[in-house]
Structure formats: structure tokens, C-alpha cells
Protein backbone atom coordinates (compact mmCIF):
# COMPACT_ATOMS: atom_id res chain seq x y z
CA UNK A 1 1.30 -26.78 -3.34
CA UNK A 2 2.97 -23.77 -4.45
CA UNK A 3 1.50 -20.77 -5.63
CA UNK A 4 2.34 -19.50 -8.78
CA UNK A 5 3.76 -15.96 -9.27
CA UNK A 6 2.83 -14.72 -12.56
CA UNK A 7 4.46 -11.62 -13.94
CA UNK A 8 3.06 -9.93 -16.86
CA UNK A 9 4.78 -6.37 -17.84
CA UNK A 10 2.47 -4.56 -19.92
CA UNK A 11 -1.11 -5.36 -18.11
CA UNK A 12 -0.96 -4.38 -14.17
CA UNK A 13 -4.11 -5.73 -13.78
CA UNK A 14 -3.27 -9.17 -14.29
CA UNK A 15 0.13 -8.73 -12.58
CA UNK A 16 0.44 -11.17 -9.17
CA UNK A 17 4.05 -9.06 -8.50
CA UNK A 18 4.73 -5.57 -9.45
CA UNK A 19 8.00 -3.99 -8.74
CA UNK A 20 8.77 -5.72 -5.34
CA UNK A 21 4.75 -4.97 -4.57
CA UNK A 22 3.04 -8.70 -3.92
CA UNK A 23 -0.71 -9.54 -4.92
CA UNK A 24 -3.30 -10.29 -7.27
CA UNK A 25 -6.43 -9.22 -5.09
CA UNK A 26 -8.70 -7.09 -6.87
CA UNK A 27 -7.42 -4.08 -4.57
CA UNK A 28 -4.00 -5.03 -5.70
CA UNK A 29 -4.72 -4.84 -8.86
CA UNK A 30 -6.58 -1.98 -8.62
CA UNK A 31 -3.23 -0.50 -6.77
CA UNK A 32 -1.04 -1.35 -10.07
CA UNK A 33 -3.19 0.37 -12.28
CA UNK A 34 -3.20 3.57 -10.35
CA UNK A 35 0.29 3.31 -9.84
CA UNK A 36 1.16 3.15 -13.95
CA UNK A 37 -1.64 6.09 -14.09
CA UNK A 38 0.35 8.17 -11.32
CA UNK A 39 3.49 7.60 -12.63
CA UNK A 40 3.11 8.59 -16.23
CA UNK A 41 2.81 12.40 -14.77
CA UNK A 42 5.78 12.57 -12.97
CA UNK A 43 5.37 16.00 -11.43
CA UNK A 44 2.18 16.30 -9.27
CA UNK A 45 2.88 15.33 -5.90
CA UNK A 46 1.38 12.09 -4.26
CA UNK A 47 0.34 11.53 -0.77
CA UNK A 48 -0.01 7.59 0.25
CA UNK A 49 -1.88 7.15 3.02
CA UNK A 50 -1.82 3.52 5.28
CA UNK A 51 -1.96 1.24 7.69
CA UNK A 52 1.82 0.71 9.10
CA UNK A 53 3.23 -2.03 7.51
CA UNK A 54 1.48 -1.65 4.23
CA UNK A 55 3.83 -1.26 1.80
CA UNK A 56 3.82 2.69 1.57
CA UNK A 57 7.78 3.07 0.38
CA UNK A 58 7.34 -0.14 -1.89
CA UNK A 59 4.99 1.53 -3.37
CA UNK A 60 7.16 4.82 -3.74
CA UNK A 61 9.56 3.14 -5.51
CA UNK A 62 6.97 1.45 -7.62
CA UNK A 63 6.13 5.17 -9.06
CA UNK A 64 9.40 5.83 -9.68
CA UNK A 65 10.56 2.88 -11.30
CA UNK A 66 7.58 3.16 -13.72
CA UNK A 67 7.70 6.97 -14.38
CA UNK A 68 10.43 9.15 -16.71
CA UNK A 69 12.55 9.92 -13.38
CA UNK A 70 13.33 6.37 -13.21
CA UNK A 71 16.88 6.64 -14.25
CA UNK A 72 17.60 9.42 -11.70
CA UNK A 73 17.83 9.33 -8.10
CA UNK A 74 15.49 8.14 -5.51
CA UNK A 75 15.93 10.16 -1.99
CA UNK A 76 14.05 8.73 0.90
CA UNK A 77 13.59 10.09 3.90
CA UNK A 78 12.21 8.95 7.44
CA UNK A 79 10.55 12.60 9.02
CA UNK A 80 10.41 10.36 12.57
CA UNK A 81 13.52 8.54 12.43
CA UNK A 82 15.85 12.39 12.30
CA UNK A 83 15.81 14.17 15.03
CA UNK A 84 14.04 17.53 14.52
CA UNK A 85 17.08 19.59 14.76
CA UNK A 86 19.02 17.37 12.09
CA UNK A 87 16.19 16.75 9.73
CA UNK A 88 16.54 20.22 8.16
CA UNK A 89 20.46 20.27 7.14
CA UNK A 90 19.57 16.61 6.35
CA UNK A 91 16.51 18.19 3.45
CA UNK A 92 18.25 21.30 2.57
CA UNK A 93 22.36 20.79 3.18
CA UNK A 94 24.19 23.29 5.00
CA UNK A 95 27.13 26.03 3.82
CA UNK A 96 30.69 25.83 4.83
CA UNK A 97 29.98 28.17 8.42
CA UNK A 98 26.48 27.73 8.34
CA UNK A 99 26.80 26.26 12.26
CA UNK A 100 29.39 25.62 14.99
CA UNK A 101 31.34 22.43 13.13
CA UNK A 102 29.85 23.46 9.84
CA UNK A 103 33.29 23.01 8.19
CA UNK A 104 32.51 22.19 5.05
CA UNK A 105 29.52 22.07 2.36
CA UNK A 106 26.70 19.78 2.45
CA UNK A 107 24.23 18.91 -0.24
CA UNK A 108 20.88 17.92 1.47
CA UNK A 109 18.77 15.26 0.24
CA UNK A 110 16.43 17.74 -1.48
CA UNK A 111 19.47 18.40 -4.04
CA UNK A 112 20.42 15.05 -3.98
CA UNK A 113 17.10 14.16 -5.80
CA UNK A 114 17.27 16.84 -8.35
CA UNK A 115 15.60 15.65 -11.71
CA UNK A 116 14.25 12.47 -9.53
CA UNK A 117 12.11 11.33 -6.74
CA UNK A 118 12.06 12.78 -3.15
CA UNK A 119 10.26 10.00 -0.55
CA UNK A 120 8.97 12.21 2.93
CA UNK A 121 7.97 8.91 4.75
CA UNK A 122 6.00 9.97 8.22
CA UNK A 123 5.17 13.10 6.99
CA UNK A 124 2.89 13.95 9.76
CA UNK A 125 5.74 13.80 12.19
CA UNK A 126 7.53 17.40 10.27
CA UNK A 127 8.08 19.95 12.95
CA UNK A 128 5.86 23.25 11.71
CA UNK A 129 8.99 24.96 10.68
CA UNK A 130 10.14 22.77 8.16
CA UNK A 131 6.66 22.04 6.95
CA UNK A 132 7.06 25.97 5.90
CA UNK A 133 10.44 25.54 4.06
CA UNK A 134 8.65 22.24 2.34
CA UNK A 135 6.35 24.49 0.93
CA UNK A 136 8.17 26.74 -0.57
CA UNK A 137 10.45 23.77 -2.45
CA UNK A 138 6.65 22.49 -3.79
CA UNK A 139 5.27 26.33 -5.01
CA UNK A 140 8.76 27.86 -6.21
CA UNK A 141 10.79 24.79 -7.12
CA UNK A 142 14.22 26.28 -5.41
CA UNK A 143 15.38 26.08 -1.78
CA UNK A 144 18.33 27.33 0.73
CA UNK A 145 20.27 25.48 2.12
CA UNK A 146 20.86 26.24 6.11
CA UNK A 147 22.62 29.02 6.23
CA UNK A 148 22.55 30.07 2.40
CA UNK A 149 21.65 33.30 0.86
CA UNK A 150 21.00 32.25 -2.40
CA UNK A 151 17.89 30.15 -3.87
CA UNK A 152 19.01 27.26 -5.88
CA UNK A 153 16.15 26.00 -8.48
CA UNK A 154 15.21 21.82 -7.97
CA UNK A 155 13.30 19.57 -10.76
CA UNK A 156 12.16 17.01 -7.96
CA UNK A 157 8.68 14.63 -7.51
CA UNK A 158 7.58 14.43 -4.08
CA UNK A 159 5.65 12.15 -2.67
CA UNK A 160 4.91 11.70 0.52
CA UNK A 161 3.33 8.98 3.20
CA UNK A 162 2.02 8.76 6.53
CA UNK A 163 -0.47 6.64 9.05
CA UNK A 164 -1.89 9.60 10.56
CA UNK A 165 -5.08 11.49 10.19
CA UNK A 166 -3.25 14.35 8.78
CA UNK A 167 -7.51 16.12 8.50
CA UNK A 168 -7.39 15.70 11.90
CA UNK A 169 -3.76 17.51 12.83
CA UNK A 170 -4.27 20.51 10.11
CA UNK A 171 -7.46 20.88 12.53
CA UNK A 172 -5.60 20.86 16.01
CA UNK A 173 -2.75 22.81 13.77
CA UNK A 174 -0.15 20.93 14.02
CA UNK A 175 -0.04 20.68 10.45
CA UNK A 176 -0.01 23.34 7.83
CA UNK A 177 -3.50 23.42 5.56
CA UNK A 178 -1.87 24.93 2.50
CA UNK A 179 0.71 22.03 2.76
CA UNK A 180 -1.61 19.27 2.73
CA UNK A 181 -3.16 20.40 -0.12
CA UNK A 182 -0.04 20.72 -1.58
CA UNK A 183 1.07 17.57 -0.90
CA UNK A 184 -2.74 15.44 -1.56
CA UNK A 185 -3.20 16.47 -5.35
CA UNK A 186 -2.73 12.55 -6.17
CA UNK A 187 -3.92 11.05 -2.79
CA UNK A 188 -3.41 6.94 -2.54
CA UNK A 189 -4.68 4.44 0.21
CA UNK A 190 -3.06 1.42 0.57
CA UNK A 191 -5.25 -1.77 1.77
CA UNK A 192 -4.79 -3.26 4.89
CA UNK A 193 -3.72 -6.92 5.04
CA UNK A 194 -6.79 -7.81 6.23
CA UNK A 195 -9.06 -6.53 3.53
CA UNK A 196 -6.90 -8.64 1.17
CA UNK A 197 -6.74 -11.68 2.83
CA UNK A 198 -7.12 -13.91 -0.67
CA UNK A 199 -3.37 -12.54 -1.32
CA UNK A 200 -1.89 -14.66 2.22
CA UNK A 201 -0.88 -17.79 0.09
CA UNK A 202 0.89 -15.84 -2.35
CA UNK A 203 2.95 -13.91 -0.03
CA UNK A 204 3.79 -16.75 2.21
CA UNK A 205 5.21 -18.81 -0.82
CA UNK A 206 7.08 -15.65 -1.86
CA UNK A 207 8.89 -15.50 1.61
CA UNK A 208 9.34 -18.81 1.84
CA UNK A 209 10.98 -19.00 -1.80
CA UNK A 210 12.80 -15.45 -1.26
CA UNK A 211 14.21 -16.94 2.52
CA UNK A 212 15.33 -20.19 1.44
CA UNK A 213 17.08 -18.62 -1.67
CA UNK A 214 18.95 -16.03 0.58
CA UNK A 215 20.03 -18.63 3.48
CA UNK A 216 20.70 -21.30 0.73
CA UNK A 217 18.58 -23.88 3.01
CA UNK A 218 15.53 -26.25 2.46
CA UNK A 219 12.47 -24.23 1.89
CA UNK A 220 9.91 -24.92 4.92
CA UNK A 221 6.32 -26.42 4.17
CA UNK A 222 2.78 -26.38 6.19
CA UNK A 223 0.46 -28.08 7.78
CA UNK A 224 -2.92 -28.93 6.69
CA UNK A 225 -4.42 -26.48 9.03
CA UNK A 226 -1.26 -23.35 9.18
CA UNK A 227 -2.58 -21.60 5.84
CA UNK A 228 -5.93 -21.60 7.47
CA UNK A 229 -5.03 -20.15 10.79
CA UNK A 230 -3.36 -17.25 9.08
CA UNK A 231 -5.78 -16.74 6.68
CA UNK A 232 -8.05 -15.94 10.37
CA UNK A 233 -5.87 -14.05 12.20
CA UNK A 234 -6.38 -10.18 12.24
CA UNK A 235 -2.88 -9.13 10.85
CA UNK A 236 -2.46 -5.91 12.91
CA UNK A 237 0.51 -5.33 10.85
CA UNK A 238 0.28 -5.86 7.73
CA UNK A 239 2.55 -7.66 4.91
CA UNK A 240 5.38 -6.62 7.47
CA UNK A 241 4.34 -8.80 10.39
CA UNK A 242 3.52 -11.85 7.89
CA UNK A 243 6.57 -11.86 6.44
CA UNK A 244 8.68 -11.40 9.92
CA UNK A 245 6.72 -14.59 10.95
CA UNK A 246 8.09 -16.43 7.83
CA UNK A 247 11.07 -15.29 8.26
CA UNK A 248 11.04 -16.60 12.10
CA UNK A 249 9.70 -19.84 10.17
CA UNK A 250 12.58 -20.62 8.07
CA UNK A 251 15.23 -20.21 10.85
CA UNK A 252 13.71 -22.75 13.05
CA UNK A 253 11.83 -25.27 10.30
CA UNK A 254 13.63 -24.97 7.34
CA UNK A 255 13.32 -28.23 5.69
CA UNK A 256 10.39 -29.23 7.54
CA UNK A 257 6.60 -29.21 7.58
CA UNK A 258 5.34 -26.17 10.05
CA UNK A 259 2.49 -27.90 12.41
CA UNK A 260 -0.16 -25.46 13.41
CA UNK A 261 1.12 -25.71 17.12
CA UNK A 262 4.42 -23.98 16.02
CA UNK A 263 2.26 -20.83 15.39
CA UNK A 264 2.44 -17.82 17.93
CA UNK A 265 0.03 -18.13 20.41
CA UNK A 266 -1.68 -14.84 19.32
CA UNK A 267 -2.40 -15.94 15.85
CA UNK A 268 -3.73 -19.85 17.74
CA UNK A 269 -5.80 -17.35 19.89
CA UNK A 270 -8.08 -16.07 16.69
CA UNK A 271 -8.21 -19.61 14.99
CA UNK A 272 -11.27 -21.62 15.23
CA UNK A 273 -10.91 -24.67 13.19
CA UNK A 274 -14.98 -25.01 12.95
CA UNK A 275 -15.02 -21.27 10.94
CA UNK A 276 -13.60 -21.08 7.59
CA UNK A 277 -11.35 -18.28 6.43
CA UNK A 278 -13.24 -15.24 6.06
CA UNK A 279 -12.05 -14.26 2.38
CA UNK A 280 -13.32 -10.86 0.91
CA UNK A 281 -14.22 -12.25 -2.25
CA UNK A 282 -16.47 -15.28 -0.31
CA UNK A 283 -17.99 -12.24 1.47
CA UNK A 284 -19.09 -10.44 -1.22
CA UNK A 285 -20.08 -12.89 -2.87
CA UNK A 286 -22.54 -14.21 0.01
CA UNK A 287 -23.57 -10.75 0.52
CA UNK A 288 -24.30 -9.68 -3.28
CA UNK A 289 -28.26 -10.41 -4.94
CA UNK A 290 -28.31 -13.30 -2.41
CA UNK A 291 -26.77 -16.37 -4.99
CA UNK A 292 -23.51 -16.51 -6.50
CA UNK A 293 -23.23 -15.86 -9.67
CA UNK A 294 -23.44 -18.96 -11.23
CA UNK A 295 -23.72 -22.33 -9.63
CA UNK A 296 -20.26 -23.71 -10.65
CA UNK A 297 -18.63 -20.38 -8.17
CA UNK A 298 -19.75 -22.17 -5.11
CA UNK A 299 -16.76 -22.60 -2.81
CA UNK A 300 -18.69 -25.76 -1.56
CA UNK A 301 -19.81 -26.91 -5.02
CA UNK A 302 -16.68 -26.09 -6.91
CA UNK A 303 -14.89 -29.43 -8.54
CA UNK A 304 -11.73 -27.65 -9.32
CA UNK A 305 -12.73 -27.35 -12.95
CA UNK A 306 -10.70 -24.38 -14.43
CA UNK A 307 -12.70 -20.47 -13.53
CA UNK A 308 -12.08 -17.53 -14.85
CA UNK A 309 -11.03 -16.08 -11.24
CA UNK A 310 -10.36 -12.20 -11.93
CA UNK A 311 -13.71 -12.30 -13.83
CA UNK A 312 -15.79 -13.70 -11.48
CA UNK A 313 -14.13 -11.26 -8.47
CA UNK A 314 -15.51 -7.94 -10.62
CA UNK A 315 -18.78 -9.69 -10.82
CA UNK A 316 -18.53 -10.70 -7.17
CA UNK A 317 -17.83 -6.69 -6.82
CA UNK A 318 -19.72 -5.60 -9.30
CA UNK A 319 -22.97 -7.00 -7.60
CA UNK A 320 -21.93 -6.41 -4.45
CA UNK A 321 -22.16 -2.50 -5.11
CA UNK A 322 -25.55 -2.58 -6.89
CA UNK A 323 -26.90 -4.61 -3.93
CA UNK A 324 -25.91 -2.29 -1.73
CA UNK A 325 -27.44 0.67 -3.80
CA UNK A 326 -30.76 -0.95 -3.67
CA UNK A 327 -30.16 -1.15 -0.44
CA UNK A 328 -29.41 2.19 0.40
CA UNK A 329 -32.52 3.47 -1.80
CA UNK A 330 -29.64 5.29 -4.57
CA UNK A 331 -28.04 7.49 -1.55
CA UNK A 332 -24.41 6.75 -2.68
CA UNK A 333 -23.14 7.84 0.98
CA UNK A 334 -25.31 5.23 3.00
CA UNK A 335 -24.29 3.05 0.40
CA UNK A 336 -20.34 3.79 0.86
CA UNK A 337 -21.19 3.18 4.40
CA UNK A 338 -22.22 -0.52 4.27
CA UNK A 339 -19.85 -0.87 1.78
CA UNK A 340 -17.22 0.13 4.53
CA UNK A 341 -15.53 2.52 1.76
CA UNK A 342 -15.32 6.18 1.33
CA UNK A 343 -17.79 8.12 -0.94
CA UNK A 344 -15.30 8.88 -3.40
CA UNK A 345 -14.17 5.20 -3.90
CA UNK A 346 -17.35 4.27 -4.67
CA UNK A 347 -18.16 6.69 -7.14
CA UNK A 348 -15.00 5.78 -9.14
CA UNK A 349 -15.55 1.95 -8.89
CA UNK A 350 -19.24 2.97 -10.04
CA UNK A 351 -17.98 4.66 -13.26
CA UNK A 352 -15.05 2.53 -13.54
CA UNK A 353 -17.88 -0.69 -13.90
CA UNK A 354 -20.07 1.42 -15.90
CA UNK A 355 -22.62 1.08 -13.27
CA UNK A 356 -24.74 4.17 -13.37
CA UNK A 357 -28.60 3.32 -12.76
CA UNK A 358 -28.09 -0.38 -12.91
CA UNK A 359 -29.60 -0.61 -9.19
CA UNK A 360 -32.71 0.84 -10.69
CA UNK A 361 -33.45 -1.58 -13.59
């Protein structure tokens, strides 16, 4: 059966699609909210931080779409895909003589986004040079183009992404300190697939749909036992390698019903038909005070009587972070620790829930 895509404007935490971004997980939600939040100050800078394959330029756009730049231009730029001695004409332009076959003005792509939204994907890959000229465009507003003498002032946003452990290279320095600061004031992590699995159906029957529409061909369907197998597999990555293997899908079975054998042998090699999908929400919910939270939430008990779904997911959470405080004794770091999150995100889902002391009553 199809899965319904619900869009809802005005509330992103209902939302199942948010521009181009797919998902009604409660990290997806969570996502749209901070993304409205973000982009209602369109000025501080925002680093998003990921998993390849997560999403990190969809969700560029998202903040620009939703924020007062929307109607100006959005520049993106791939720091690993220029070669270093390109990349910085490419950012700043060039003057007529700046270089041998300089023959004419450029504008860069910093000037190109004036009064809109500048996108520095693979940030981490910047040569130290041009991480220097960066930060002057982020503390004085203005740059030079290659080759200029004179500063020319730039209204831009910048936000910037990367997989790396940019900690890690501002401590072997290969990456400026002052410039990751500069560039972290609103920092955002994107979920891995795999911590989202609940979301699978919904992007499979987006592809599908989206596929079939482009190709104008029979939309595939699947076996009994296909949704399962990808709802196991590991998902290395991310919404990028699902939807490449829908797209390989409707090429060779449009029209038909996918059969599990049709699946890549990698994804057959982490199915075991005797263990059920390992869902997030079915986790915590197994894991949090021991019982679900009411009898009728019982994946194995459940009749398919109508549930309030994104209700009982903030309870599943919501218990799932006291247990683990009682666990942990009130240390909120142990407790981020079997949690699997960072400090931080636990302290703001703890606020966010209103949580304070309830481990102790």
C-alpha cells in the first residue's frame, strides 16, 4: 500500500516533506523545526555537519527557501570538486590582467550571492589560504577579487557543510580555529539513514512515485518480504544510496512486483527473515521503564485501530531519556552516552520535554 505524503505548511513538525527534505521521524521533525528557527535569522552562519549522503545541500536550500534571502540568489559551491588553484577566482572573481589569460572581468561566486545565500559544501577540503580570505568575507563583509586593489562590501549568509571531524583537523592544523568558530555559531547534524529507519517506506514510495512520473512508465511494486530487507540493511549511504537503488528498480521492474531475490546481494547479506526490522521507535520503546506505554502500542498486540503515532514516539522518547537518567544516577554525560547522543542534545531534548527532575520523582 502506498504511503501517504502529507504536507502541512505552517507546522514543520507534522510535515512528512519539507522543501525537497523527506520524513516524518521524530529526528526529521525535529530537523524542520530547527530549520524554520535557523532561517528566520538569516545572517549568522550555519555549519551542517553529516554522514555523506545525508541530505546536507537539501537542507541548505531548505534555509534559504524559508528565510528573507529567499528571493535572491543561492551560490553553491563544491570546496573538493575545484581544483585548489581554481577554487579562489571561482569565490572571489578575477580583474581584467589579474593572470596570464585573464582577459576580461570575472564576478566570483561570493558576488554572485550578494544579498543571498553562499553554500561551501566540503568545507574541510579549503586549502589554508583561502580559509584566510573566507575569513575576512565573514568578519568585514567585503572581499578582493584576485588581483584587485579595492575591497568591495557583500550582504551574503554562509553556510557551510562537511563529513569531516573538522575538531580533529583545527587540532593537526589543517584547519584554521578562528574559522571554525566563525563558521559553527548555528551548528546542525543531520541523522544518518540508519537512525531513522521508520522513514524507509516513505522514501521508497516517493522514488518510486517521483521515477515513474519522470520516465512516464508503470510505477514498480514489492514483495512481501523487500520493505523488510531494507528496513535491515545498514544503509552506509544514506537517502542517496536508497534512492539510487530505486532508481536501478524502476529501469529494470517498472510495472512489476520487485521479489526479494532482485535485491543486491549486499543488502540479502544483512537480511534475516527470522529478525524483525530493528525500528528506533520499537527500540526505545522496549528499552524505556520496561512496558510500553499503554497496552494497545504493542507492535504484536496492535489491531490496526487508529494511534496517535507522533504522540506516542515523544512518549516513547520521552521515557526513554528518564530511564536512562535513572540509570545513569542524574550524570547527564553517562546518560548521553547510553543514549548514543552528545551532551548537548540531551540537554535540549531535556528542556525541550520539560523534563528537569522527572527521573527523581
Amino acid at each position: 500500500m502506498p504511503v501517504p505524503v502529507i504536507i502541512c505548511q505552517h507546522d514543520p513538525e507534522q510535515q512528512a516533506t519539507f522543501h525537497g527534505l523527506i520524513g516524518q521521524s521524530p529526528s526529521m521533525r525535529r530537523l524542520y523545526e530547527m530549520i524554520t528557527m535557523v532561517a528566520d535569522d538569516d545572517f549568522s552562519t550555519v555549519l551542517l555537519r553529516g554522514e555523506s549522503g545525508t541530505g546536507k545541500e537539501l537542507v541548505a536550500k531548505a534555509i534559504h527557501a524559508q528565510s528573507r534571502r529567499k528571493e535572491q540568489n543561492f551560490v553553491p559551491v563544491n570546496c573538493a570538486a575545484i581544483p585548489d588553484d581554481l577554487l579562489e577566482s571561482e569565490l572571489f572573481g578575477y580583474t581584467k590582467g589579474a593572470f596570464t589569460g585573464a582577459n576580461q572581468h570575472k564576478i566570483g561566486r561570493i558576488q554572485h550571492a550578494d544579498n543571498g545565500t553562499l553554500f561551501l559544501d566540503e568545507i574541510g577540503d579549503m586549502k589554508p589560504t583561502l580559509q584566510a580570505k573566507l575569513l575576512r568575507v565573514l568578519q568585514e563583509k567585503e572581499f578582493e577579487p584576485v588581483g584587485g586593489l579595492k575591497s568591495c562590501p557583500v550582504n551574503i549568509r554562509v553556510i557551510a557543510a562537511t563529513h569531516c571531524n573538522l575538531e580533529r583537523q583545527v587540532e593537526e592544523g589543517t584547519f584554521r580555529e578562528d574559522l571554525y568558530y566563525r563558521l559553527s555559531v548555528i551548528p546542525l547534524t543531520l541523522p544518518p539513514l540508519r537512525d531513522k529507519k521508520e522513514d524507509i517506506p516513505l522514501l521508497v514510495d516517493t522514488f518510486i512515485a517521483s521515477y515513474a512520473r519522470q520516465r512516464n512508465r508503470a510505477p514498480l511494486s514489492l514483495g512481501p518480504q523487500v520493505l523488510e530487507a531494507l528496513l535491515n540493511y545498514n544503509w552506509r549511504g544514506n537517502v542517496r544510496e536508497l534512492e539510487n537503488l530505486v532508481q536501478f528498480m524502476s529501469v529494470l521492474f517498472a510495472g512489476h512486483e520487485v521479489q526479494l531475490n532482485d535485491l543486491p546481494e549486499k543488502i540479502l547479506e544483512e537480511y534475516d527473515p527470522d529478525q524483525p526490522p530493528k525500528l528506533p521507535s520499537l527500540q526505545a520503546n522496549q528499552m524505556a521503564a520496561g512496558s510500553p506505554v499503554s497496552s494497545g502500542t504493542d507492535p504484536q498486540k496492535w489491531q490496526g485501530e487508529v494511534i496517535d503515532f507522533n504522540g506516542l514516539i515523544n512518549a516513547f522518547e520521552s521515557q526513554l531519556i528518564i530511564r536512562a537518567m535513572q540509570l545513569a544516577e542524574g550524570n547527564k554525560k553517562e546518560a548521553a552516552r547510553l543514549l548514543g547522543l552528545k551532551r548537548t542534545t540531551l540537554l535540549e531534548k531535556i528542556k525541550k520535554k520539560d523534563l528537569t527532575g522527572s527521573w527523581e520523582e
